[in-house]
C-alpha atoms as a PDB file:
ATOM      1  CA  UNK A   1     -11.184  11.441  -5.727  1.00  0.00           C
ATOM      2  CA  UNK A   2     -11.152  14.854  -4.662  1.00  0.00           C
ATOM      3  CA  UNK A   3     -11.181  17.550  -7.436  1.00  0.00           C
ATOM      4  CA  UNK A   4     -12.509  15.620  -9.844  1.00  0.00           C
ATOM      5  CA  UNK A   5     -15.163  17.627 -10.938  1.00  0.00           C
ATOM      6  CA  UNK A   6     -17.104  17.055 -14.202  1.00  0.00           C
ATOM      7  CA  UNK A   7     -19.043  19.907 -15.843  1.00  0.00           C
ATOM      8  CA  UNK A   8     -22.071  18.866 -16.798  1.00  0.00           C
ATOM      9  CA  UNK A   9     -25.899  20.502 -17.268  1.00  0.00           C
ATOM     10  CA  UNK A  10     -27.608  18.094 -15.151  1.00  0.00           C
ATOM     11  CA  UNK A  11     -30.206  17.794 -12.281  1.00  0.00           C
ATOM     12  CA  UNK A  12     -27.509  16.001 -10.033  1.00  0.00           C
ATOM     13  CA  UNK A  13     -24.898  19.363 -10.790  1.00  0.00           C
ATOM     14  CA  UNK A  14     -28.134  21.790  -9.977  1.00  0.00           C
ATOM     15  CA  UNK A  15     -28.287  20.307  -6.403  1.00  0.00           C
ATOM     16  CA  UNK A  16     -27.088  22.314  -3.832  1.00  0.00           C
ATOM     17  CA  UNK A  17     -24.087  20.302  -1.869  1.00  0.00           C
ATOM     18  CA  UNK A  18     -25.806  19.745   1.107  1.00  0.00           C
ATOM     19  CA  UNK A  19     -28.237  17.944  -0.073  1.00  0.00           C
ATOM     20  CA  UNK A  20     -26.291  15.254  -2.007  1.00  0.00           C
ATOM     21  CA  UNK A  21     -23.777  14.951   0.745  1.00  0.00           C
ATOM     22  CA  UNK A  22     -26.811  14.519   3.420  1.00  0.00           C
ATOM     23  CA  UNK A  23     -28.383  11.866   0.407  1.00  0.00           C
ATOM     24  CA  UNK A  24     -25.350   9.839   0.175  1.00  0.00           C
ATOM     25  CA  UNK A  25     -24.928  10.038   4.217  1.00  0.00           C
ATOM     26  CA  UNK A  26     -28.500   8.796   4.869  1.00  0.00           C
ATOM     27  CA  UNK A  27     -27.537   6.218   1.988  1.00  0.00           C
ATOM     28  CA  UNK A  28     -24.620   4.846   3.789  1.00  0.00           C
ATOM     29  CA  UNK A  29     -26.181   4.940   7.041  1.00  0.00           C
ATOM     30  CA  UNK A  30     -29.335   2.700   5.571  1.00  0.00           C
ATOM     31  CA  UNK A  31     -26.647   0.142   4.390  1.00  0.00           C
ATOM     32  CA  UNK A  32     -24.992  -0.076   7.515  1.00  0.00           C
ATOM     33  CA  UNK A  33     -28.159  -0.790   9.553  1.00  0.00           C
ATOM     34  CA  UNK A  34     -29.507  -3.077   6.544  1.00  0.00           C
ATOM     35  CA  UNK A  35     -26.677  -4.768   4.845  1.00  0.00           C
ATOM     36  CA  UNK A  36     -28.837  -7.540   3.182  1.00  0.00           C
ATOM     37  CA  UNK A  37     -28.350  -8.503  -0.344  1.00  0.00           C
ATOM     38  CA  UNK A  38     -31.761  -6.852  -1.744  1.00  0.00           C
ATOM     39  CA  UNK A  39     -31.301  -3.238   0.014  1.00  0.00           C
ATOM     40  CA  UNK A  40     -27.322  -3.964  -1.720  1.00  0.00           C
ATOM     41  CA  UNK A  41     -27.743  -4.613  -5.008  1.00  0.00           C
ATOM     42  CA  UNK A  42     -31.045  -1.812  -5.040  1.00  0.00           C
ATOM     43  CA  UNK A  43     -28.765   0.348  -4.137  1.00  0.00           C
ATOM     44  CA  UNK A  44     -26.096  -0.342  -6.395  1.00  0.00           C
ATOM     45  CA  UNK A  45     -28.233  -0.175  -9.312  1.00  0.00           C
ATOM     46  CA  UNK A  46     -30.028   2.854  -8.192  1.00  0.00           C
ATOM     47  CA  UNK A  47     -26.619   4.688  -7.547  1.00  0.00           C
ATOM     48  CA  UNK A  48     -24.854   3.195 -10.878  1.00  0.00           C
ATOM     49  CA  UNK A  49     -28.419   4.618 -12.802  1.00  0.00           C
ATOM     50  CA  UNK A  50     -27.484   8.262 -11.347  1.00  0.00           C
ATOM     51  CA  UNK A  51     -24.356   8.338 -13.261  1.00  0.00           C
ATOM     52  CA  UNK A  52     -26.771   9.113 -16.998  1.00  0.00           C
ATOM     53  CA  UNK A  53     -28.932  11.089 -14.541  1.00  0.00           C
ATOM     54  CA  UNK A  54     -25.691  13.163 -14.174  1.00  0.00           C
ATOM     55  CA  UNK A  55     -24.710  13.051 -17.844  1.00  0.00           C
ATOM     56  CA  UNK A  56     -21.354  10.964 -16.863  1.00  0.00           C
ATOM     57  CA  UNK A  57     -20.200   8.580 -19.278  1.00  0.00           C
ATOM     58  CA  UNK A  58     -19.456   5.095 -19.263  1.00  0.00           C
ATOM     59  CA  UNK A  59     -16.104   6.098 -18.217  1.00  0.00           C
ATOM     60  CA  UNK A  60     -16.818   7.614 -15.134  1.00  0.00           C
ATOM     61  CA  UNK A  61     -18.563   5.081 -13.760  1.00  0.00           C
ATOM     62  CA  UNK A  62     -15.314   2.434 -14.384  1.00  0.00           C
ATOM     63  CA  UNK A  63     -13.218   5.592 -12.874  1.00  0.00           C
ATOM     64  CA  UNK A  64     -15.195   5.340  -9.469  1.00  0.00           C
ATOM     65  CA  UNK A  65     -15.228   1.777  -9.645  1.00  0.00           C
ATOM     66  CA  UNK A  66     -12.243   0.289 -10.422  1.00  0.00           C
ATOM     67  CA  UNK A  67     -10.341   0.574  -6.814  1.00  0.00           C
ATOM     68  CA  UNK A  68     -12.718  -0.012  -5.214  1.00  0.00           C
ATOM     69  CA  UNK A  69     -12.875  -4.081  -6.994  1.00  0.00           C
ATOM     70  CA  UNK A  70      -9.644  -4.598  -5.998  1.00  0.00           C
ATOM     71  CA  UNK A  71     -10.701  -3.796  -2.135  1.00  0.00           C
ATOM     72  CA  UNK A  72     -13.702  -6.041  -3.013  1.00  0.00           C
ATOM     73  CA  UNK A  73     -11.417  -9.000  -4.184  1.00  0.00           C
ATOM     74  CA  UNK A  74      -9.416  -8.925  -1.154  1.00  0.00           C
ATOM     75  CA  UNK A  75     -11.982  -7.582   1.248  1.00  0.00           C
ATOM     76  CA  UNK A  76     -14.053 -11.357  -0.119  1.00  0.00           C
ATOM     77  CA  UNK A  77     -10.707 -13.605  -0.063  1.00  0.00           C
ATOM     78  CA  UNK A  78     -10.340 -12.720   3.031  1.00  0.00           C
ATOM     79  CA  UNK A  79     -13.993 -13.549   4.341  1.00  0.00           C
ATOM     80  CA  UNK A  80     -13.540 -16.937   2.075  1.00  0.00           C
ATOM     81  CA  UNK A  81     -10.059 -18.104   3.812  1.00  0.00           C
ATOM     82  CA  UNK A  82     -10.745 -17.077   7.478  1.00  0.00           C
ATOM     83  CA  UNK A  83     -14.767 -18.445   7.381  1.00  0.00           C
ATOM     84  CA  UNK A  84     -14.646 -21.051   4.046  1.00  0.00           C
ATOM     85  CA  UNK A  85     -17.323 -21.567   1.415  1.00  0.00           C
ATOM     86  CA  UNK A  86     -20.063 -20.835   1.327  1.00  0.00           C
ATOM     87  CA  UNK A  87     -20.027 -19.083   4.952  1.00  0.00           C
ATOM     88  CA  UNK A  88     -17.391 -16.572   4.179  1.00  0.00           C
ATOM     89  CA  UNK A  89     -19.472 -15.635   0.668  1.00  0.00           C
ATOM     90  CA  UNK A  90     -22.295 -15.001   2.597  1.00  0.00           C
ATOM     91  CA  UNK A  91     -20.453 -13.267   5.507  1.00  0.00           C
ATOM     92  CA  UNK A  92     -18.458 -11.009   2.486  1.00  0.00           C
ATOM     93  CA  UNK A  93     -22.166 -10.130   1.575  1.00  0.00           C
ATOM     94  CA  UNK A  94     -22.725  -6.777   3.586  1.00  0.00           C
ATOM     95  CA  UNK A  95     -19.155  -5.529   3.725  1.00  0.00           C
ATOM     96  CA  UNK A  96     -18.042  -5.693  -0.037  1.00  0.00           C
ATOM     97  CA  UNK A  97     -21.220  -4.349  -0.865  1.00  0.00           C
ATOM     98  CA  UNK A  98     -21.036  -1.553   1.810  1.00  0.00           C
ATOM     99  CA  UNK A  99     -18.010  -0.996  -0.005  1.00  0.00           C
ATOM    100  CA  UNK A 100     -18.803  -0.909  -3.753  1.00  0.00           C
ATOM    101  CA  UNK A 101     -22.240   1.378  -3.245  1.00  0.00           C
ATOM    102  CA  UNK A 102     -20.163   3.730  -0.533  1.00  0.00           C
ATOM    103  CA  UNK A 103     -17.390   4.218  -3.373  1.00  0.00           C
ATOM    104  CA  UNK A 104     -20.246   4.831  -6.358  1.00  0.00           C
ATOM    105  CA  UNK A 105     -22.166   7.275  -3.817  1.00  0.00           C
ATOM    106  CA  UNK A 106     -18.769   9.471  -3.070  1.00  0.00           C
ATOM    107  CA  UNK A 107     -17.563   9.337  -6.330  1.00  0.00           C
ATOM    108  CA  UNK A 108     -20.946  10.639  -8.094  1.00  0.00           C
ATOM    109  CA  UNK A 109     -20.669  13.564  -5.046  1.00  0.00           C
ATOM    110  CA  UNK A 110     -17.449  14.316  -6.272  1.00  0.00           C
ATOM    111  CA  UNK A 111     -17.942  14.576  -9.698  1.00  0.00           C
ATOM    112  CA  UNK A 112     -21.401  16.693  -9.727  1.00  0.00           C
ATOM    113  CA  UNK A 113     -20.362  18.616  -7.063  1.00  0.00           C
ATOM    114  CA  UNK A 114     -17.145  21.443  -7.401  1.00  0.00           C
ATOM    115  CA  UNK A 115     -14.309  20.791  -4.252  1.00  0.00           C
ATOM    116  CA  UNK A 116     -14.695  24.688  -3.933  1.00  0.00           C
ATOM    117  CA  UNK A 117     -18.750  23.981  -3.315  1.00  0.00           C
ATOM    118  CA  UNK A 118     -18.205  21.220  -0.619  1.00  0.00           C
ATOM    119  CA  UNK A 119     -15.343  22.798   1.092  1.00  0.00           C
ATOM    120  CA  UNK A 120     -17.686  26.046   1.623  1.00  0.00           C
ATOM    121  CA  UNK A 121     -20.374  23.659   3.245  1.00  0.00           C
ATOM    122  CA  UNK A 122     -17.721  22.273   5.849  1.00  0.00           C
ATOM    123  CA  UNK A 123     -17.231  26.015   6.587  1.00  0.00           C
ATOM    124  CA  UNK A 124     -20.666  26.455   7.270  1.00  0.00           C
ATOM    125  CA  UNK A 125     -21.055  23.237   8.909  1.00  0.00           C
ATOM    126  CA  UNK A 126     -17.317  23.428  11.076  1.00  0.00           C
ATOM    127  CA  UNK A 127     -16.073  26.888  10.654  1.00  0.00           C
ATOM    128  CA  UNK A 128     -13.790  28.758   8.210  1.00  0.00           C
ATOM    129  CA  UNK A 129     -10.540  26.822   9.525  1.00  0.00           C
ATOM    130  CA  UNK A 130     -11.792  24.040   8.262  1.00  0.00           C
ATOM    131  CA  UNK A 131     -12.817  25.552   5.292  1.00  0.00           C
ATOM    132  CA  UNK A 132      -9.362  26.783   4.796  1.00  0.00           C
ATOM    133  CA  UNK A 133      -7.924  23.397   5.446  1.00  0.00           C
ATOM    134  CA  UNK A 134     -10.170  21.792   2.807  1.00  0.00           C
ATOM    135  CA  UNK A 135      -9.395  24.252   0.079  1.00  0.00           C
ATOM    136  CA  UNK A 136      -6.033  24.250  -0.028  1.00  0.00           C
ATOM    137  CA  UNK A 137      -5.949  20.573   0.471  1.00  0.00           C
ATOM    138  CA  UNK A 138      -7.710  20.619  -2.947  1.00  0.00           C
ATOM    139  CA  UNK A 139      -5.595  23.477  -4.178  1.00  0.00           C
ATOM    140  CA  UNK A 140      -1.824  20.921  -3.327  1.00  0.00           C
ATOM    141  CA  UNK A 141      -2.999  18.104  -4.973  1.00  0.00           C
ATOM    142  CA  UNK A 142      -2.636  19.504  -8.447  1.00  0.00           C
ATOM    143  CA  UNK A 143       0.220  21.365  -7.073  1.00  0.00           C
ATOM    144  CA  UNK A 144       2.349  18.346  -6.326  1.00  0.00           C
ATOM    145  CA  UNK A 145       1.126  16.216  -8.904  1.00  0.00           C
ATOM    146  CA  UNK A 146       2.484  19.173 -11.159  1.00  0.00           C
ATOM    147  CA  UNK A 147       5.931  19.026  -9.071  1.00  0.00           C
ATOM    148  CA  UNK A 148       6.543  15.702  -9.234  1.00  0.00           C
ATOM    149  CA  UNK A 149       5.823  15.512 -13.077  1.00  0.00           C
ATOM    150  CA  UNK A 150       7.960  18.655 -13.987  1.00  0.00           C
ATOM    151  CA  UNK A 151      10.922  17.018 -11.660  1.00  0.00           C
ATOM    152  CA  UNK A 152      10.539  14.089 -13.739  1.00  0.00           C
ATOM    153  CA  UNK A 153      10.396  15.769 -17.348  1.00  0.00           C
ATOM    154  CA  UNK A 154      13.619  17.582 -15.335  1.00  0.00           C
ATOM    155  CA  UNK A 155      15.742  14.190 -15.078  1.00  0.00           C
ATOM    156  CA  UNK A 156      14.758  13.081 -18.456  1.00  0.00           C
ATOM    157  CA  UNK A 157      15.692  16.130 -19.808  1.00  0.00           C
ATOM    158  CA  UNK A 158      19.195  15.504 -18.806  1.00  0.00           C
ATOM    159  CA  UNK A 159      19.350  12.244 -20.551  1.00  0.00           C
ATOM    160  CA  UNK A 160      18.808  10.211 -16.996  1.00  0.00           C
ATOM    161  CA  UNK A 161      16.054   7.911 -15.905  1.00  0.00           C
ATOM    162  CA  UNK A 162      13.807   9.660 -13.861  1.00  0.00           C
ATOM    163  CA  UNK A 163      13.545   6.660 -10.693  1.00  0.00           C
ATOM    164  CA  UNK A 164      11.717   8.175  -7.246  1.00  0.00           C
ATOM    165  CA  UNK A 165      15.431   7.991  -5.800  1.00  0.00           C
ATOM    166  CA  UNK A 166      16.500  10.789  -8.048  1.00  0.00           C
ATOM    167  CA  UNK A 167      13.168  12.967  -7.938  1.00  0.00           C
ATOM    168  CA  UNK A 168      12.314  12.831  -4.502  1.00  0.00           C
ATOM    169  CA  UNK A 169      14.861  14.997  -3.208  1.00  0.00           C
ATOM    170  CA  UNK A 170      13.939  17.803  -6.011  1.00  0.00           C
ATOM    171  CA  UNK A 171       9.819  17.416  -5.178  1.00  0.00           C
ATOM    172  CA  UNK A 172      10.584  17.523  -1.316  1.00  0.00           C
ATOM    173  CA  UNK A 173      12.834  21.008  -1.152  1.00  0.00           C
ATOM    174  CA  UNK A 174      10.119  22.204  -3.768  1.00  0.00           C
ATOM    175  CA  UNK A 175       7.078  21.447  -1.767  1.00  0.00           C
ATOM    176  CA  UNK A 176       8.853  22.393   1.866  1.00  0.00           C
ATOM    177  CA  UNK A 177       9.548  25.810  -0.497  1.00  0.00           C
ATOM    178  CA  UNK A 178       6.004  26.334  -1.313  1.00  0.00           C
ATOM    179  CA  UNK A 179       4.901  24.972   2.353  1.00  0.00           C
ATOM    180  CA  UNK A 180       6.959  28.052   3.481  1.00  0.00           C
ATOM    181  CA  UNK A 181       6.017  30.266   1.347  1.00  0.00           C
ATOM    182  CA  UNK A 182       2.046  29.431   1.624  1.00  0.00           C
ATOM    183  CA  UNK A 183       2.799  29.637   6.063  1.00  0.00           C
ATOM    184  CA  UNK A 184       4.590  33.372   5.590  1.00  0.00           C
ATOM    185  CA  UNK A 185       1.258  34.324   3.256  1.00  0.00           C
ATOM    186  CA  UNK A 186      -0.916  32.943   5.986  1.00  0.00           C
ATOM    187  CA  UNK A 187       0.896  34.726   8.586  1.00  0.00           C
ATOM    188  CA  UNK A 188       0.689  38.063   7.111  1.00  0.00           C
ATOM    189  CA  UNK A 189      -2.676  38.346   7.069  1.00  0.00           C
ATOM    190  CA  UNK A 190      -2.961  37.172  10.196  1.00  0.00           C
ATOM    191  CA  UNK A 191      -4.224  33.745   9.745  1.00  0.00           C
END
């Protein structure tokens, strides 16, 4: 979820990051004092409607939430073996819903609002450790993502099949490399 940023001209991107994080907070909040049906699907709707607002496609609303159905499924089998039907449909209710609108709120924060943007608010809000933390947090994900792909590309370049058993060894040194490398940087300048 994190650092997937869409540029977009929209009223949602204009908002500072405080202000959307401190929406979807007081959003979450309501639905865990009020997990009724109504206050859930409002919600949901109002949240899913956002997405236009924001000039995000179709797409992007599937992208934010498709995992989070899968939690839903199990998160409502669950409720329907342990309490039956129709008491565990009723009891799945709040939680799955909890779940779906939570999911739609954070991933609409993350995609109008830039991981550089909302790392610089937890600085302000925590300190500039924290800040630090969250930025290059952000900054590895790509980072191994790129590791692990050009390990892979590596294996099948030598006419082998690239399995995790084979790659894993090449992604680990690399990362403990760049780990090392990132802690001497850090240590220089006195951080």
């Amino acid at each position: 979820m994190i650092g997937q940023y869409v540029p977009r001209r929209s009223p949602l991107h204009r908002l500072p990051a405080g202000v959307k994080l401190l929406a979807m907070l007081a959003l979450v909040t309501f639905l865990a004092i009020v997990p009724r049906p109504a206050p859930l699907a409002v919600s949901a709707l109002l949240v899913a409607a956002l997405f236009p607002v924001a000039r995000l496609r179709p797409v992007h609303l599937w992208r934010a939430l498709r995992p989070a159905l899968l939690f839903a499924a199990v998160l409502t089998g669950f409720y329907l073996v342990s309490r039956g039907w129709p008491d565990g449909a009723r009891a799945a209710i709040g939680p799955v819903g909890q779940l779906i609108v939570g999911v739609l709120a954070g991933n609409l924060l993350v995609f109008t609002t830039r991981a550089t943007d909302l790392a610089s608010l937890a600085g302000r809000l925590l300190g500039w450790r924290v800040e630090l933390l969250i930025a290059l947090t952000v900054r590895s994900i790509p980072a191994v993502i790129a590791i692990v792909r050009q390990s892979r590309e590596a294996e099948w370049a030598r006419g082998r099949r690239a399995s995790l058993v084979r790659v894993l060894p090449t992604v680990l040194i690399r990362l403990v490399r760049d780990a090392d490398l990132l802690g001497e940087a850090l240590a220089a300048r006195g951080l």
